[in-house]
PDB file of N, CA and C in Angstrom:
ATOM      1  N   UNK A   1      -4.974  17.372  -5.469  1.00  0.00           N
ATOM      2  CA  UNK A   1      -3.534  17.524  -5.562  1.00  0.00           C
ATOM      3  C   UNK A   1      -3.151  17.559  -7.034  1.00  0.00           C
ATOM      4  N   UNK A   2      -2.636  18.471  -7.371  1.00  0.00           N
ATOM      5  CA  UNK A   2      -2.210  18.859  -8.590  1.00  0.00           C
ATOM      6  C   UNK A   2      -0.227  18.105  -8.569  1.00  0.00           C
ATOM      7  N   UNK A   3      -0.724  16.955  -9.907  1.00  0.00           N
ATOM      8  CA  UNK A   3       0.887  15.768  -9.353  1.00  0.00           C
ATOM      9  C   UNK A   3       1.649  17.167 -10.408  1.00  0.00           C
ATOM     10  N   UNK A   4       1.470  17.499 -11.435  1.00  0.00           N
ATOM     11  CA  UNK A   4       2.461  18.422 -12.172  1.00  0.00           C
ATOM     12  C   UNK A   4       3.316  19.553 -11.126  1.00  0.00           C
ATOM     13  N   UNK A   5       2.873  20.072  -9.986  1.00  0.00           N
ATOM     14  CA  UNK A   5       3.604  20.484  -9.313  1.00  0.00           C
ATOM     15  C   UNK A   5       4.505  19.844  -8.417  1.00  0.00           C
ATOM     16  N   UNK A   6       4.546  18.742  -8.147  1.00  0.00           N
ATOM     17  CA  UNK A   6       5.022  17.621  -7.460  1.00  0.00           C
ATOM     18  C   UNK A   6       6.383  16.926  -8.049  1.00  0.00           C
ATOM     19  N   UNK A   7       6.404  17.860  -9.430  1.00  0.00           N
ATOM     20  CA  UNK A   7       7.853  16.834  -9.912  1.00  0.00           C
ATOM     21  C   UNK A   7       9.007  18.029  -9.779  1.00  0.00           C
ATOM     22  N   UNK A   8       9.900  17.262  -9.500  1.00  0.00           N
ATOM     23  CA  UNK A   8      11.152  17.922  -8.990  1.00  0.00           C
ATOM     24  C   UNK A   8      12.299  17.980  -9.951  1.00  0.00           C
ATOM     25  N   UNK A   9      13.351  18.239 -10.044  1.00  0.00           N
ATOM     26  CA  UNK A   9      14.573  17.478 -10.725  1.00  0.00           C
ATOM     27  C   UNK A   9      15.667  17.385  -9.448  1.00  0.00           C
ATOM     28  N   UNK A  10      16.261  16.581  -9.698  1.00  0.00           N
ATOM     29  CA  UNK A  10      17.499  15.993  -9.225  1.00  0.00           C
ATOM     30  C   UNK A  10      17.967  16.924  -8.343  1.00  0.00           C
ATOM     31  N   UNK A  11      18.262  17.979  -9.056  1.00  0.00           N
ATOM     32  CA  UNK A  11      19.237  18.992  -8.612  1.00  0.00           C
ATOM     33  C   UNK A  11      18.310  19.529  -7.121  1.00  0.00           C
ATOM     34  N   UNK A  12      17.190  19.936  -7.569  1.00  0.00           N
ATOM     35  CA  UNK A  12      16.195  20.571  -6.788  1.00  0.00           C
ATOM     36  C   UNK A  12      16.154  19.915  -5.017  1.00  0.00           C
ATOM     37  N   UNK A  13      16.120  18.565  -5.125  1.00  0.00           N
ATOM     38  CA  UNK A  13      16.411  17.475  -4.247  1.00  0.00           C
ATOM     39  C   UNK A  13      17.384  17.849  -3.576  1.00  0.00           C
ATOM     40  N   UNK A  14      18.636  17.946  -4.498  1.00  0.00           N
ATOM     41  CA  UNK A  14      20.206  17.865  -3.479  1.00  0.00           C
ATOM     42  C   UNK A  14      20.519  19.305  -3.011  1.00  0.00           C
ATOM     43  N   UNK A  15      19.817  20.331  -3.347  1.00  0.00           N
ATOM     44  CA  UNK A  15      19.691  21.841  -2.940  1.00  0.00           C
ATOM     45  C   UNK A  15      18.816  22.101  -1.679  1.00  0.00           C
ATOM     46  N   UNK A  16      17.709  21.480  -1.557  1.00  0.00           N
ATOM     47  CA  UNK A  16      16.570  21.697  -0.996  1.00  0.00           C
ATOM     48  C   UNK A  16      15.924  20.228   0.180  1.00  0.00           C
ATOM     49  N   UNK A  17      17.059  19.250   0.533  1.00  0.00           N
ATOM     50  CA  UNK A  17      16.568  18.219   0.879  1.00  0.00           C
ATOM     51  C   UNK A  17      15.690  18.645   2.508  1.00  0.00           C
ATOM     52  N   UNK A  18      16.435  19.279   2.864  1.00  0.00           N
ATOM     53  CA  UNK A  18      15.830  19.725   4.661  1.00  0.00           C
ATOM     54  C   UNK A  18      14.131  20.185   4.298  1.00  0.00           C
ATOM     55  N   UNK A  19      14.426  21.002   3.745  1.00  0.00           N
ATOM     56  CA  UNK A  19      13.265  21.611   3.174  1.00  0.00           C
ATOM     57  C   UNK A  19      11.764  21.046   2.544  1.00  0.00           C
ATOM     58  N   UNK A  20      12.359  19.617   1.581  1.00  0.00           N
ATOM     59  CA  UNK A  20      11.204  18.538   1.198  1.00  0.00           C
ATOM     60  C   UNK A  20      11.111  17.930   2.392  1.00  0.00           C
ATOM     61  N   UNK A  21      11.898  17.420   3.168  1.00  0.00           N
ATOM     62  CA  UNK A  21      11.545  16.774   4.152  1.00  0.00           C
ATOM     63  C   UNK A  21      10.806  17.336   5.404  1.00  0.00           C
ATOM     64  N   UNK A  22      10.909  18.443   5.587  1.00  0.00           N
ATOM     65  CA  UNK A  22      10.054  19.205   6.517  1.00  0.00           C
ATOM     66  C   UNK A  22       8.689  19.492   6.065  1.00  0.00           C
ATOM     67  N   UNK A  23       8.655  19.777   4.860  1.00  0.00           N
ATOM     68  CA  UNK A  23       7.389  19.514   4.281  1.00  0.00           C
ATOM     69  C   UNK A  23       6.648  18.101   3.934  1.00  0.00           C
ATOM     70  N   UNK A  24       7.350  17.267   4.014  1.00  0.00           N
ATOM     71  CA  UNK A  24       6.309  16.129   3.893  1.00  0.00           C
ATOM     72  C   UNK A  24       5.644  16.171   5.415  1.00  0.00           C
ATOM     73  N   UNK A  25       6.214  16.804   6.213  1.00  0.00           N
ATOM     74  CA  UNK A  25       5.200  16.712   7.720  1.00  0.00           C
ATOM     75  C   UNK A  25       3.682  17.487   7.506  1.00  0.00           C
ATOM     76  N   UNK A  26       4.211  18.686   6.995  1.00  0.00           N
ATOM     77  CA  UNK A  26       2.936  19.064   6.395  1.00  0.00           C
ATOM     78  C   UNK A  26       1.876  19.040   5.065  1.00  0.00           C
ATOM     79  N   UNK A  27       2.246  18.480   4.393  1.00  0.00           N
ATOM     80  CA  UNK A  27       1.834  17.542   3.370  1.00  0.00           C
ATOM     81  C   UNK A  27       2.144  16.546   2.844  1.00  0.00           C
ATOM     82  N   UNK A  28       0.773  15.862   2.492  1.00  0.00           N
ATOM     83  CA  UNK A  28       1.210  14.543   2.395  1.00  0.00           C
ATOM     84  C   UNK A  28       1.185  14.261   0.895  1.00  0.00           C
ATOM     85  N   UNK A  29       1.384  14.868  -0.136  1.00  0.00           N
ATOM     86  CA  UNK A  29       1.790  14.827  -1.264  1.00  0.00           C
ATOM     87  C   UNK A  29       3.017  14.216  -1.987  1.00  0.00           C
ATOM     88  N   UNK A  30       3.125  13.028  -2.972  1.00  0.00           N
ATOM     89  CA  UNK A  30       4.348  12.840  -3.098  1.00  0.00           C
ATOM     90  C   UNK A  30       5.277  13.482  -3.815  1.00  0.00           C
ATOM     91  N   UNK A  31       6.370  13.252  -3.896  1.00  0.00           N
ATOM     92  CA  UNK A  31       6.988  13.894  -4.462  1.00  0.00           C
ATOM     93  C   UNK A  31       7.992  13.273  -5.677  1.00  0.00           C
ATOM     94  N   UNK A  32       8.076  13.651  -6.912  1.00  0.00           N
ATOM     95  CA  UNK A  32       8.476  12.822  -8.631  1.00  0.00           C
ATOM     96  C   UNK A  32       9.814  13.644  -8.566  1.00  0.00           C
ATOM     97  N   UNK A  33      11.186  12.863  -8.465  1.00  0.00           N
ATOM     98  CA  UNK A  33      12.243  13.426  -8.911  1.00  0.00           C
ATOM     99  C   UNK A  33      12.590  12.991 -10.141  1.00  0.00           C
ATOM    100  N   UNK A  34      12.651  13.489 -10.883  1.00  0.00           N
ATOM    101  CA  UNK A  34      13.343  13.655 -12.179  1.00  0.00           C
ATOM    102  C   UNK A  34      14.862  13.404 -12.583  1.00  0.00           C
ATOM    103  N   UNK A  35      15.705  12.619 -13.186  1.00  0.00           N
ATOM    104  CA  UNK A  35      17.136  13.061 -13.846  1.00  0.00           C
ATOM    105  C   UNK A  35      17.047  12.586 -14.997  1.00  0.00           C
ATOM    106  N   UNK A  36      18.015  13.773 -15.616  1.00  0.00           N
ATOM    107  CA  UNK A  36      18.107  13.724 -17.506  1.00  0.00           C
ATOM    108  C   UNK A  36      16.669  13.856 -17.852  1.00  0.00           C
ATOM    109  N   UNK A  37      15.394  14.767 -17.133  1.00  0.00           N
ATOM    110  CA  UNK A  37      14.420  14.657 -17.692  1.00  0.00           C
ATOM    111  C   UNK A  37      13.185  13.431 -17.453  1.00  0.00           C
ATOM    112  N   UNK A  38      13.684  12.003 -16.827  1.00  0.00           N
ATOM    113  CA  UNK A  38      12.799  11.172 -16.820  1.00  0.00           C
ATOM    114  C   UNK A  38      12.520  11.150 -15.697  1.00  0.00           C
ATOM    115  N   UNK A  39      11.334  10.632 -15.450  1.00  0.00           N
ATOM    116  CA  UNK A  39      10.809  10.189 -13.530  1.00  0.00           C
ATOM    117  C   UNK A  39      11.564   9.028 -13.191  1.00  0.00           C
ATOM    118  N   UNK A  40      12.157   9.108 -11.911  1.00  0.00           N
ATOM    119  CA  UNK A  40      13.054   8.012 -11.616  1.00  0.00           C
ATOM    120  C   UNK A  40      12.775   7.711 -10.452  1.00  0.00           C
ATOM    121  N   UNK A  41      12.574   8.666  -9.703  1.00  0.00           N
ATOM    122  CA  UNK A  41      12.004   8.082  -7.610  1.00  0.00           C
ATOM    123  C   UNK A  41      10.732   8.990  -7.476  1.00  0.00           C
ATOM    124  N   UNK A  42      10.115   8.161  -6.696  1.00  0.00           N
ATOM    125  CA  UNK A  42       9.060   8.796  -6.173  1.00  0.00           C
ATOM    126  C   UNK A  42       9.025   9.171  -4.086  1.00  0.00           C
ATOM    127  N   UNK A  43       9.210   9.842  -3.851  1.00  0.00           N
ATOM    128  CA  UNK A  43       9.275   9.944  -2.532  1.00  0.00           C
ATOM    129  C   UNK A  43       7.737  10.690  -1.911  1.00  0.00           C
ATOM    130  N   UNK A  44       7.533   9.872  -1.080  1.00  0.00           N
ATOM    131  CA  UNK A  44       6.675  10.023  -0.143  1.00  0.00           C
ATOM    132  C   UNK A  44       6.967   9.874   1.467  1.00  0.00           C
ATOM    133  N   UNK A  45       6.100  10.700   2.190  1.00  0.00           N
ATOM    134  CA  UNK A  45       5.967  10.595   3.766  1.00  0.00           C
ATOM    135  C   UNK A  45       6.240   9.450   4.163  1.00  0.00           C
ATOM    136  N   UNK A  46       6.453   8.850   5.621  1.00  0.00           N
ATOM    137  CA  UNK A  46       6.148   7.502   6.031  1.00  0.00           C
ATOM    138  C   UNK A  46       4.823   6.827   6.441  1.00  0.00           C
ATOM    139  N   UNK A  47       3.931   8.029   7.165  1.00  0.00           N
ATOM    140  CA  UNK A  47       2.435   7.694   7.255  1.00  0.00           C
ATOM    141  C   UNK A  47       2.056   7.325   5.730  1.00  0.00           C
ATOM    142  N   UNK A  48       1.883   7.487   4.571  1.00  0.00           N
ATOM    143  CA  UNK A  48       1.501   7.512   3.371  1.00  0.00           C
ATOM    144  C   UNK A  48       1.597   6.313   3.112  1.00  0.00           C
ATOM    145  N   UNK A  49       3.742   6.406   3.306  1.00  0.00           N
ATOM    146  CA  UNK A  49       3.982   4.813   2.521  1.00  0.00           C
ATOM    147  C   UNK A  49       3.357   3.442   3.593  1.00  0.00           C
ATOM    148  N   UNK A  50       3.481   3.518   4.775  1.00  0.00           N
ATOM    149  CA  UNK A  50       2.748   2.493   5.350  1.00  0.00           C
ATOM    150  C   UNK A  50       1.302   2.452   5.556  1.00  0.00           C
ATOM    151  N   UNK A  51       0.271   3.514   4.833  1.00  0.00           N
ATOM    152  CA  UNK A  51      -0.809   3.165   4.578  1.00  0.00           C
ATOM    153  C   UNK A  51      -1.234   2.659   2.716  1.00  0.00           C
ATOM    154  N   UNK A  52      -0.167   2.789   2.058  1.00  0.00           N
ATOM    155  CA  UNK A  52      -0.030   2.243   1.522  1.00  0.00           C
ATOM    156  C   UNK A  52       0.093   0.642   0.909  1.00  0.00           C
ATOM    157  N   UNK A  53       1.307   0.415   1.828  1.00  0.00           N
ATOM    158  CA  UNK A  53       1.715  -0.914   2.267  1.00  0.00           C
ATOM    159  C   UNK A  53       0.845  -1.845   3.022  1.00  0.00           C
ATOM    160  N   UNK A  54      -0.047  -1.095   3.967  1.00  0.00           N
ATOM    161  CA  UNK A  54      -1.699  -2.123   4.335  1.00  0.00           C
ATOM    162  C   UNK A  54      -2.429  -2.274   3.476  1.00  0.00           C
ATOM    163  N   UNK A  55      -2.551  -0.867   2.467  1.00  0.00           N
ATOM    164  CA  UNK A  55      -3.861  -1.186   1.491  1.00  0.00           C
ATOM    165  C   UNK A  55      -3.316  -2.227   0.127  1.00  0.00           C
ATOM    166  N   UNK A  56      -2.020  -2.554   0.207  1.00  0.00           N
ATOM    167  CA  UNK A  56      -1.407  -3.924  -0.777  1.00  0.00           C
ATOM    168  C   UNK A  56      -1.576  -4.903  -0.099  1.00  0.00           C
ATOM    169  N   UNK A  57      -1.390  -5.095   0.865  1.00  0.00           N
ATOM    170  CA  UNK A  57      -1.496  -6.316   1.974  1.00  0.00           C
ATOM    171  C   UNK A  57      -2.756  -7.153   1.844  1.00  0.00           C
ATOM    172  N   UNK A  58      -4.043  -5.833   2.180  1.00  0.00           N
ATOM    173  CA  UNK A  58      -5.396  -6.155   2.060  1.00  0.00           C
ATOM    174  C   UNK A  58      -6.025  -6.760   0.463  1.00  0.00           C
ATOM    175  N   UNK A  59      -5.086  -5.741  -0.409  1.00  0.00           N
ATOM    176  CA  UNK A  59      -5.300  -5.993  -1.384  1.00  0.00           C
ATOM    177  C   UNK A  59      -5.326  -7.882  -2.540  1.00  0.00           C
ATOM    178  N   UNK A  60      -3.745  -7.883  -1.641  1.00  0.00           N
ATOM    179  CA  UNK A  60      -3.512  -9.287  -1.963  1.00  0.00           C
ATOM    180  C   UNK A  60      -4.310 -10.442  -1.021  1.00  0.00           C
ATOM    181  N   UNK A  61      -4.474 -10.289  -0.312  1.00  0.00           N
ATOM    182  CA  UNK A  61      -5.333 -10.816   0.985  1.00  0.00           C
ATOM    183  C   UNK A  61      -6.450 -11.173  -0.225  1.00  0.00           C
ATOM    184  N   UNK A  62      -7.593  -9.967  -0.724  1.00  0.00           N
ATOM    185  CA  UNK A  62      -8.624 -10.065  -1.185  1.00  0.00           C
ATOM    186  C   UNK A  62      -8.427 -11.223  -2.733  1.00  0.00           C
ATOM    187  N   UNK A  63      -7.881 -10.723  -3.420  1.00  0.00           N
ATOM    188  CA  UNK A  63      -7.355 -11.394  -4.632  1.00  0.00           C
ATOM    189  C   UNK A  63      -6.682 -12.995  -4.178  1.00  0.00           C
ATOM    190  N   UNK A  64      -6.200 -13.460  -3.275  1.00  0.00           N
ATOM    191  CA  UNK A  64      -6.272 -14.795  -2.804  1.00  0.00           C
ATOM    192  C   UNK A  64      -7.673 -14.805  -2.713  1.00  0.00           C
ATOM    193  N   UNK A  65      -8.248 -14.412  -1.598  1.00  0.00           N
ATOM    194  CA  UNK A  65      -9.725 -14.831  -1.308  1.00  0.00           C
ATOM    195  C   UNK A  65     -10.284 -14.930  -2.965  1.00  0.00           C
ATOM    196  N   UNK A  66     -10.193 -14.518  -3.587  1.00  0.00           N
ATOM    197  CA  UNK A  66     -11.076 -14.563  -5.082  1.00  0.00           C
ATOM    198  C   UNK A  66     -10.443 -15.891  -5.782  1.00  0.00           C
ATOM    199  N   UNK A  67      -9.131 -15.851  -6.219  1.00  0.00           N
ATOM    200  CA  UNK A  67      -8.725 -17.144  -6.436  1.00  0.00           C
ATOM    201  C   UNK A  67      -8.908 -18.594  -6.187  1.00  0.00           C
ATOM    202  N   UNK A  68      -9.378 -18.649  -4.582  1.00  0.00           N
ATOM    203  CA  UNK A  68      -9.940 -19.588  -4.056  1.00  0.00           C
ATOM    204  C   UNK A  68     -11.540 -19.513  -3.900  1.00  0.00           C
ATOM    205  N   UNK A  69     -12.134 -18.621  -4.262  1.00  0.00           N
ATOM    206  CA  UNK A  69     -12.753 -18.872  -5.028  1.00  0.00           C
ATOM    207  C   UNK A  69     -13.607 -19.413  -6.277  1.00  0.00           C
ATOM    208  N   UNK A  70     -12.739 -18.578  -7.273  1.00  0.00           N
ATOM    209  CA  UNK A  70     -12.582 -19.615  -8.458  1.00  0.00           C
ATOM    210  C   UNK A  70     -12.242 -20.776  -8.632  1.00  0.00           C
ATOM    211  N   UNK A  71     -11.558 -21.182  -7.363  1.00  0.00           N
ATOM    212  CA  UNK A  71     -10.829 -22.436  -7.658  1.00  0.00           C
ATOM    213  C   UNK A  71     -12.012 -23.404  -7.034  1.00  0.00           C
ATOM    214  N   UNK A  72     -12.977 -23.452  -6.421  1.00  0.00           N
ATOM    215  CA  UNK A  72     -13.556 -24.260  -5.400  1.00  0.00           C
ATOM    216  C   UNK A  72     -13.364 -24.674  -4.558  1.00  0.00           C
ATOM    217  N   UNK A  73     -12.615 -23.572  -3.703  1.00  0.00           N
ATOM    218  CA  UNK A  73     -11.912 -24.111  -2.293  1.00  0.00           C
ATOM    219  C   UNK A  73     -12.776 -23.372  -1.096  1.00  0.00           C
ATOM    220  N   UNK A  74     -13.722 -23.485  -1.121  1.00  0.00           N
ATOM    221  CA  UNK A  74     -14.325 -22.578  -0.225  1.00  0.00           C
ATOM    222  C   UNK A  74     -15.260 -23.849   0.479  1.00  0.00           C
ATOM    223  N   UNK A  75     -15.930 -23.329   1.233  1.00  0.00           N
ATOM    224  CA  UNK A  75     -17.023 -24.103   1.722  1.00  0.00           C
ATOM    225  C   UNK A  75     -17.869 -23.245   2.344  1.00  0.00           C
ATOM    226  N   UNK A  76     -19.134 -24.176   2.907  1.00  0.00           N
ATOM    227  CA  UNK A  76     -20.206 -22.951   3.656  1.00  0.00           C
ATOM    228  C   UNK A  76     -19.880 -22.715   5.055  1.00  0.00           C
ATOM    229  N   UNK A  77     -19.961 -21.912   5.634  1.00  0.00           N
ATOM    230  CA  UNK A  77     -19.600 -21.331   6.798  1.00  0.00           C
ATOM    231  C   UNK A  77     -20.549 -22.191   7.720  1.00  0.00           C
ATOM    232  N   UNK A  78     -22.209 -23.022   7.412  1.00  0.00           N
ATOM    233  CA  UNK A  78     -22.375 -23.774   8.321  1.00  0.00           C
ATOM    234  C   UNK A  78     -21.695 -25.334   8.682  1.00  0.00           C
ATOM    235  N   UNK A  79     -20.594 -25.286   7.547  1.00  0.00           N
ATOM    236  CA  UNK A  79     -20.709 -26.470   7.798  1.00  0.00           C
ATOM    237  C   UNK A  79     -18.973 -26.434   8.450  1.00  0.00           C
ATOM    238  N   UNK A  80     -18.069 -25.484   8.360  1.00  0.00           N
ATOM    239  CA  UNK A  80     -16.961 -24.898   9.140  1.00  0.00           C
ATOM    240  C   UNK A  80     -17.128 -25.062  10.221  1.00  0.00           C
ATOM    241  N   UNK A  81     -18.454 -24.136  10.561  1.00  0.00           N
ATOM    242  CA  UNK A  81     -19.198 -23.837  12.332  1.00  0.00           C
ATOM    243  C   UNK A  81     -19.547 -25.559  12.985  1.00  0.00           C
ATOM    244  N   UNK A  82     -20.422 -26.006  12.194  1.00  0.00           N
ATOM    245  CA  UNK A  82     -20.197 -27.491  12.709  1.00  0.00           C
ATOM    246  C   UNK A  82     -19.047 -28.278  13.158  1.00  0.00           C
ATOM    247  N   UNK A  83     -18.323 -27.940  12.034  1.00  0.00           N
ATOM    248  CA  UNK A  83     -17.225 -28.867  11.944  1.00  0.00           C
ATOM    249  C   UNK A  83     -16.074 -29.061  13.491  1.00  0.00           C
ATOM    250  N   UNK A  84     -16.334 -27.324  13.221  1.00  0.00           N
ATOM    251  CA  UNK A  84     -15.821 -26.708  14.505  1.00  0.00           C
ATOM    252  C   UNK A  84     -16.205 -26.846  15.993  1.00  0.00           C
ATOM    253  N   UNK A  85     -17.408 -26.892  16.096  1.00  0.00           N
ATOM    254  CA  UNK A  85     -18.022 -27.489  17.157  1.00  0.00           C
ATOM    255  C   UNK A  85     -18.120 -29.168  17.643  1.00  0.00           C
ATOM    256  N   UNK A  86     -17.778 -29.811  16.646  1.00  0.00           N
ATOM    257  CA  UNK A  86     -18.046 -31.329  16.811  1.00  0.00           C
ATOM    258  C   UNK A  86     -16.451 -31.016  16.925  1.00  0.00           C
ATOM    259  N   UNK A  87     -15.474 -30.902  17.061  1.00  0.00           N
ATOM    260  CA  UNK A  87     -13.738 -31.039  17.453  1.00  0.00           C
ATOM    261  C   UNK A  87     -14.054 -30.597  18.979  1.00  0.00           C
ATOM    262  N   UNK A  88     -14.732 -29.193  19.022  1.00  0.00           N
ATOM    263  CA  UNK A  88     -14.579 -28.740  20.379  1.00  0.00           C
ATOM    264  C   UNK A  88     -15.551 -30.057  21.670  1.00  0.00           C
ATOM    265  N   UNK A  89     -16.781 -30.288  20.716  1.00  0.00           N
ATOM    266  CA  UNK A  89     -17.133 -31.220  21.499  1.00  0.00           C
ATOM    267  C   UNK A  89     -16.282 -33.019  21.756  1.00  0.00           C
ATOM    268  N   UNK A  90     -15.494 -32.938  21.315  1.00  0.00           N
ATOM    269  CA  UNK A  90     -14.901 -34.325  21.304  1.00  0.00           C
ATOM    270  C   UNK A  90     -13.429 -34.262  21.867  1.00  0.00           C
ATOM    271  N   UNK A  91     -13.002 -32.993  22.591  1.00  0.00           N
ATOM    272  CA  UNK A  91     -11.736 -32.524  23.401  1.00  0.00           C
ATOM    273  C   UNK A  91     -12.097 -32.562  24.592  1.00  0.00           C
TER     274      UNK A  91
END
């Protein structure tokens, strides 16, 4: 995907909105609107933005897991599994 074709201006947007939007069905490319020249919104599909929004989710998910890590909050998984089993055995 070539992003230099992808930027828009303002105007282009309020001329052409039916038109970007019918096309994000068929591509999933985002799209850079421009005013006075600078990038200001970025618009994308909804499949995109909510695969997006999982791969931050996961992301932060992972980066906790590392933190606790570093921190020494972890333990060994045999001794979880035990732990876990001596509760179930004592219910």
């Amino acid at each position: 995907m070539k992003l230099s074709s992808q930027i828009k201006p303002i105007s282009y947007l309020k001329a052409h909105a039916a038109e970007i939007v019918r096309n994000f069905g068929e591509q999933r490319a985002p799209l850079i609107i421009t005013q006075n020249g600078e990038a200001k919104v970025v618009m994308q599909d909804i499949e995109s933005y909510e695969q997006t929004q999982e791969t931050m989710a996961l992301l932060k998910i992972l980066a906790i897991g590392n933190r606790q890590i570093e921190e020494g909050k972890v333990q060994p998984v045999t001794d979880v599994i035990n732990r876990l089993r001596e509760g179930r055995q004592a219910s």
